[in-house]
Protein backbone atom coordinates (compact mmCIF):
# COMPACT_ATOMS: atom_id res chain seq x y z
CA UNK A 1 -16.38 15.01 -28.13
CA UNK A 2 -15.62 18.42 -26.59
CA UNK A 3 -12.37 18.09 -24.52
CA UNK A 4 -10.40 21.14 -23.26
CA UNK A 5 -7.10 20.96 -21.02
CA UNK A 6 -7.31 23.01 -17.85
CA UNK A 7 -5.95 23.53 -14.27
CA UNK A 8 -8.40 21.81 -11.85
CA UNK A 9 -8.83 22.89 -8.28
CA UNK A 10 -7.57 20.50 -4.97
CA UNK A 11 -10.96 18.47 -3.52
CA UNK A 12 -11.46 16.78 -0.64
CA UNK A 13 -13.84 14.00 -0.67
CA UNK A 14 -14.55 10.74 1.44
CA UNK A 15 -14.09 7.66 -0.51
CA UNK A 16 -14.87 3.80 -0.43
CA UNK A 17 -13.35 1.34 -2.40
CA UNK A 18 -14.41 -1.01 -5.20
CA UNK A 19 -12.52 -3.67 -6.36
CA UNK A 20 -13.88 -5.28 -9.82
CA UNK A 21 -15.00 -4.12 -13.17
CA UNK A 22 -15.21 -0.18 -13.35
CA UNK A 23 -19.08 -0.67 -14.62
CA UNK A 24 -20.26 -1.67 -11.55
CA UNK A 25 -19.16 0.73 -9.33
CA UNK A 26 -22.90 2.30 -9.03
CA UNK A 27 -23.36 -0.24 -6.00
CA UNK A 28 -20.86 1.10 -3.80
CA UNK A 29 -21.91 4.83 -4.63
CA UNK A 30 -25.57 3.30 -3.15
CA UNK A 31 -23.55 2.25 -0.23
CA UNK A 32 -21.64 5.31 0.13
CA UNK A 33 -24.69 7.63 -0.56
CA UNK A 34 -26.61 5.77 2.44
CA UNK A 35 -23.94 6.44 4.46
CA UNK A 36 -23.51 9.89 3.61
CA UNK A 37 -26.98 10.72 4.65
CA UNK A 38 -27.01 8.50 7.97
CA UNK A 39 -24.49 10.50 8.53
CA UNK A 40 -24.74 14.36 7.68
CA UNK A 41 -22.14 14.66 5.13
CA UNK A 42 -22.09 17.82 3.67
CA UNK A 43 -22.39 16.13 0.16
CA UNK A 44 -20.76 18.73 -2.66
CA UNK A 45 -20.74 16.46 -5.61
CA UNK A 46 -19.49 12.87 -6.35
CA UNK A 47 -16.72 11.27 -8.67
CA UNK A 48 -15.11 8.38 -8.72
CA UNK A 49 -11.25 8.05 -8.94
CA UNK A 50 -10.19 4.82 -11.57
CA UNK A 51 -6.44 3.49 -9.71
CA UNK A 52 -5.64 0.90 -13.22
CA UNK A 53 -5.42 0.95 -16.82
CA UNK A 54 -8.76 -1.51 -17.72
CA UNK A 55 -6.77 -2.32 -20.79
CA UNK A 56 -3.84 -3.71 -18.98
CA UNK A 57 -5.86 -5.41 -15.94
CA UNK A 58 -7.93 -7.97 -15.66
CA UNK A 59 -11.96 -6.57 -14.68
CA UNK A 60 -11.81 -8.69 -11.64
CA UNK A 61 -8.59 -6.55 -10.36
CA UNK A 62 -9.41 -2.98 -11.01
CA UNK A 63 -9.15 -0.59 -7.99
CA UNK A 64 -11.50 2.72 -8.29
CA UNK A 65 -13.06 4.91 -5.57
CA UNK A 66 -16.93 6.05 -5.16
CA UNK A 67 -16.37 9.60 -3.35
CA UNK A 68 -18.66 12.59 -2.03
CA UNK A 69 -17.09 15.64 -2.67
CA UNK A 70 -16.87 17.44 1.34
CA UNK A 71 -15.70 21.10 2.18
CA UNK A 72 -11.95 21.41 2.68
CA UNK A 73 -11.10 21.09 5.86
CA UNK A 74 -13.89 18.55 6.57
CA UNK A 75 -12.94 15.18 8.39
CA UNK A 76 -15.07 12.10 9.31
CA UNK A 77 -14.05 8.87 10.78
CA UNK A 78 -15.77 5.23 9.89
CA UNK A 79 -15.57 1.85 8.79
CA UNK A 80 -14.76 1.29 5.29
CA UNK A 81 -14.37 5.02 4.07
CA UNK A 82 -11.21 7.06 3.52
CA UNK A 83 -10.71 10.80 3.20
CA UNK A 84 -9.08 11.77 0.83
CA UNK A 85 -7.56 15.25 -1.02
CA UNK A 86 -7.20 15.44 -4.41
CA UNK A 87 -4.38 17.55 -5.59
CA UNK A 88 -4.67 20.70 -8.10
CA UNK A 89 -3.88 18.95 -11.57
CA UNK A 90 -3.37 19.63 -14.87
CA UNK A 91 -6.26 17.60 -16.59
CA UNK A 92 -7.71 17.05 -19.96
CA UNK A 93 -11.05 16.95 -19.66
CA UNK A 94 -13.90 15.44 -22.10
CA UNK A 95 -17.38 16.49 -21.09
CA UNK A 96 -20.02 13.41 -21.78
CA UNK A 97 -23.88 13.94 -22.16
CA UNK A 98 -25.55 10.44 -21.92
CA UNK A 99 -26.86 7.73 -19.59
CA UNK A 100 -24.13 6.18 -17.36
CA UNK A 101 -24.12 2.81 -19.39
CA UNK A 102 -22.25 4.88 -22.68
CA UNK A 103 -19.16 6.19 -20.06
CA UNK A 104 -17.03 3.20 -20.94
CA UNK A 105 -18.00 3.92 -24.71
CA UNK A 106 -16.92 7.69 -23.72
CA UNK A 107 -13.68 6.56 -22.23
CA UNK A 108 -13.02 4.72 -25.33
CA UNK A 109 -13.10 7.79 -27.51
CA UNK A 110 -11.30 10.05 -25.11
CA UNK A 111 -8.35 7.76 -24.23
CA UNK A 112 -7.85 5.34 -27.58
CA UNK A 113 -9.20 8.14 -30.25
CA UNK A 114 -8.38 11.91 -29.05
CA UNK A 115 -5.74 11.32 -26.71
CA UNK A 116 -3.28 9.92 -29.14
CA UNK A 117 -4.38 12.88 -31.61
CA UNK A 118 -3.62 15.36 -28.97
CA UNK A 119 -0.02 15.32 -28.39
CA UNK A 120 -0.45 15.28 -24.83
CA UNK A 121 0.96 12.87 -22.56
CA UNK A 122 -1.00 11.48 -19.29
CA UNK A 123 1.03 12.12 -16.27
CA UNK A 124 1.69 8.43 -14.58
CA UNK A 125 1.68 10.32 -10.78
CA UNK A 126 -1.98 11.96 -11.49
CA UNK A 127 -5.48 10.89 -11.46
CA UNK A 128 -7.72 9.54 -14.03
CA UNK A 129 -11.53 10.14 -12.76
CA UNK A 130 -14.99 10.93 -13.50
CA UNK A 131 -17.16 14.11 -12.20
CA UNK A 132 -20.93 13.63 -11.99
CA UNK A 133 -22.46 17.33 -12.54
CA UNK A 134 -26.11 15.94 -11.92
CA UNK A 135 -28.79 13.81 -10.15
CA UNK A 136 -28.83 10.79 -11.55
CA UNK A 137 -32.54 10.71 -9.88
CA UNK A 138 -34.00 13.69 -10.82
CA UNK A 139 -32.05 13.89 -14.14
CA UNK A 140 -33.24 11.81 -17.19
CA UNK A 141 -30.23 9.60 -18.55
CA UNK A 142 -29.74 11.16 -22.14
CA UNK A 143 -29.31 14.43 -20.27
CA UNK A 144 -26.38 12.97 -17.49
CA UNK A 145 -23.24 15.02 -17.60
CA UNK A 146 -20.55 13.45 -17.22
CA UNK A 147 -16.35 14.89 -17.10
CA UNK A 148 -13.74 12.90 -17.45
CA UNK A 149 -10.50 13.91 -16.57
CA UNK A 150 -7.30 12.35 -17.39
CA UNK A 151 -3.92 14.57 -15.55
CA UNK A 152 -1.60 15.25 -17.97
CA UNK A 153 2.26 16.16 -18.15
């Protein structure tokens, strides 16, 4: 697993919630990417932001967020979605190369295998989240890229 630590940039991106087991998230990026284009959301990217340690909570009670990466400085107002602005971080950051179904596999590795290994420490105030650097329909799934980034101390 490649990982590197770096400074990442502040992003602003609208977000909706889902509540429940991290793996199923994909429906609420469906929702959210419907909305987006009903809409005219000047779509930069996506990611989704994971709120809970899956280790600690039960599936049924994990928090994440689908989100569209927007231009800073970009604002919207609905039902259901939230804007929100990522602060600059300091993040380690595992690049993944696979179909979607392997990222809790990935996760796995990064967090219970090189983590520990690392001597870093994950900062409790920062963000745990994933960066999709693709098109999950015009991409084939072994070739998905996928960054994880867990803030750091």
């Amino acid at each position: 697993m490649e990982v590197e630590v770096k400074n990442t940039e502040p992003l602003r991106v609208v977000a909706m919630r889902h509540t429940g087991p991290y793996p199923l998230i994909g429906d609420v990026f469906g929702r959210l990417a419907k909305w987006g284009g009903e809409n005219s959301v000047p779509i930069q990217g996506a990611l989704a932001i994971f709120y809970m340690d899956p280790n600690v909570h039960a599936p049924e009670e994990l928090q994440s967020d689908a989100c569209l990466i927007v231009p800073a400085g970009y604002s919207i107002e609905s039902p259901n979605i939230t804007m929100l602005d990522m602060p600059a971080q300091k993040c380690a950051v595992a690049k993944y190369v696979g179909p979607y179904t392997g990222l809790p596999t990935a996760w796995g590795e990064f967090m219970g295998e090189w983590f520990p290994k690392s001597g870093l420490q994950a900062d409790p105030a920062g963000l745990s989240y994933e960066q999709y650097m693709n098109d999950m329909r015009t991409t084939p799934p072994d070739k998905l890229e996928t960054w994880l980034f867990q803030s750091v101390l």
